[in-house]
Protein backbone atom coordinates (compact mmCIF):
# COMPACT_ATOMS: atom_id res chain seq x y z
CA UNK A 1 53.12 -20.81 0.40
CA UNK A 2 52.16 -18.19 -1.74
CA UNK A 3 49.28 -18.14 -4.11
CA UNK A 4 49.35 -16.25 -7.24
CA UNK A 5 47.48 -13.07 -8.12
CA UNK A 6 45.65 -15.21 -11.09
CA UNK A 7 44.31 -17.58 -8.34
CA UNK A 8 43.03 -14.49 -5.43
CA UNK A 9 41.18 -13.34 -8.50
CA UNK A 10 39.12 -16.37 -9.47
CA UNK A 11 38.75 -17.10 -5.33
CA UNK A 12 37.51 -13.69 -5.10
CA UNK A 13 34.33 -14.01 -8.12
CA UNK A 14 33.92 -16.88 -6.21
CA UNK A 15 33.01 -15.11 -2.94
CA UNK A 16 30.82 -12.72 -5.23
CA UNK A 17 28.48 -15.52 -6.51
CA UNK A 18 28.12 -16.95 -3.55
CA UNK A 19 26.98 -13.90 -1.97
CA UNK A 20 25.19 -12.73 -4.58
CA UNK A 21 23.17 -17.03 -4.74
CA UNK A 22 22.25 -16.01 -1.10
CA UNK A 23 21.55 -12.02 -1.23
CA UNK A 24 20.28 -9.89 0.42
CA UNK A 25 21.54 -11.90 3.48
CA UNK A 26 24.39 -11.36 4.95
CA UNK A 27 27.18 -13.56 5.62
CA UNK A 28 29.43 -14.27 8.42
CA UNK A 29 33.45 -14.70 7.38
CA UNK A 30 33.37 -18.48 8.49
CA UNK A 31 30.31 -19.29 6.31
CA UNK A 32 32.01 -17.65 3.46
CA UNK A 33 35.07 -19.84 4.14
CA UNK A 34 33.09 -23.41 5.24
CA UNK A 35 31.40 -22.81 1.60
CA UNK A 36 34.34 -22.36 -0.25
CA UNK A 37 36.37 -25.13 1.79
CA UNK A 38 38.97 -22.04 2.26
CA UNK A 39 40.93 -21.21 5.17
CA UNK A 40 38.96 -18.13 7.76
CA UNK A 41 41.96 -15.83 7.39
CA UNK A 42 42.59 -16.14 4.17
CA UNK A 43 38.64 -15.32 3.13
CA UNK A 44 38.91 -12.38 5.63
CA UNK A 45 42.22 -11.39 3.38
CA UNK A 46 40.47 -11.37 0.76
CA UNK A 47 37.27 -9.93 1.64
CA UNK A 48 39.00 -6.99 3.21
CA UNK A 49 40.35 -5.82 -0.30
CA UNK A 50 37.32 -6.73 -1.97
CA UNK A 51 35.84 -3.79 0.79
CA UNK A 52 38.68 -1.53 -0.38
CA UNK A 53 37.65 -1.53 -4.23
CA UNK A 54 33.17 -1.20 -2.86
CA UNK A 55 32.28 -4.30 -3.85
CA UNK A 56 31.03 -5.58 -0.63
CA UNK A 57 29.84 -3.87 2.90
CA UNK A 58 31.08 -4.96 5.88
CA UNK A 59 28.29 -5.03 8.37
CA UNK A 60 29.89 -4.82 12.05
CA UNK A 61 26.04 -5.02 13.93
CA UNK A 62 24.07 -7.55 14.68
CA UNK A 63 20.40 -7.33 13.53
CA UNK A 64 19.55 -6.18 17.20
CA UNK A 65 22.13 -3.03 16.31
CA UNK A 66 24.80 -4.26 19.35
CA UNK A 67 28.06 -4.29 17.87
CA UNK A 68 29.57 -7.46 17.23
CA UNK A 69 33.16 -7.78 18.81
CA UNK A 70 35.23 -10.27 16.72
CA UNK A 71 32.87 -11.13 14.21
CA UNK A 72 31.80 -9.59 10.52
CA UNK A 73 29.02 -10.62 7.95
CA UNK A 74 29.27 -9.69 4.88
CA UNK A 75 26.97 -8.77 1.69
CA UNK A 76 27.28 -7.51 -1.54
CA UNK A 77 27.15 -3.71 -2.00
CA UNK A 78 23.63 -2.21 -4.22
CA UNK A 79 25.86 -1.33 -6.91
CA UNK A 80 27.05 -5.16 -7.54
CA UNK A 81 24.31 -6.93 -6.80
CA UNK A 82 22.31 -4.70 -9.93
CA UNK A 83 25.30 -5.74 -12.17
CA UNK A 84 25.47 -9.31 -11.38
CA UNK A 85 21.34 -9.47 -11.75
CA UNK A 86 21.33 -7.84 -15.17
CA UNK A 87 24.61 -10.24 -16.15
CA UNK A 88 21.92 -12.85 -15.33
CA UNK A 89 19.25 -11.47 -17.57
């Protein structure tokens, strides 16, 4: 099944709300998904070309700095989360 460009978009400002509701903490792909009741590969699609355009940083590390091996959080890149906060002003 194939979803339509229309609907990636609107699934995508949904990923950038939520991370923006719970910023500046990072956010592991299967929270992202859980919270939007979406399926882990599909949010990981999705947040990989939302990394492409620099709207989001991909943070590989844990907070320890040991590199995680199959997992990514996520957050909003500086330059977003100052747009979204004035959009809220």
């Amino acid at each position: 099944m194939k979803i339509s460009e229309k609907k990636c978009e609107k699934i995508s400002e949904q990923i950038l709300h939520h991370l923006f509701s719970v910023s500046p903490k990072p956010l592991f792909t299967s929270h992202i998904a859980q919270e939007l009741a979406r399926d882990e590969e599909f949010i990981k699609k999705i947040l990989l070309v939302l990394k492409e355009k620099k709207l989001i940083i991909e943070i590989k590390k844990n907070p320890k700095g040991i590199d995680y091996i199959r997992r990514s959080r996520w957050k909003l890149s500086d330059s977003v989360y100052q747009a979204y906060k004035q959009a809220q002003n």
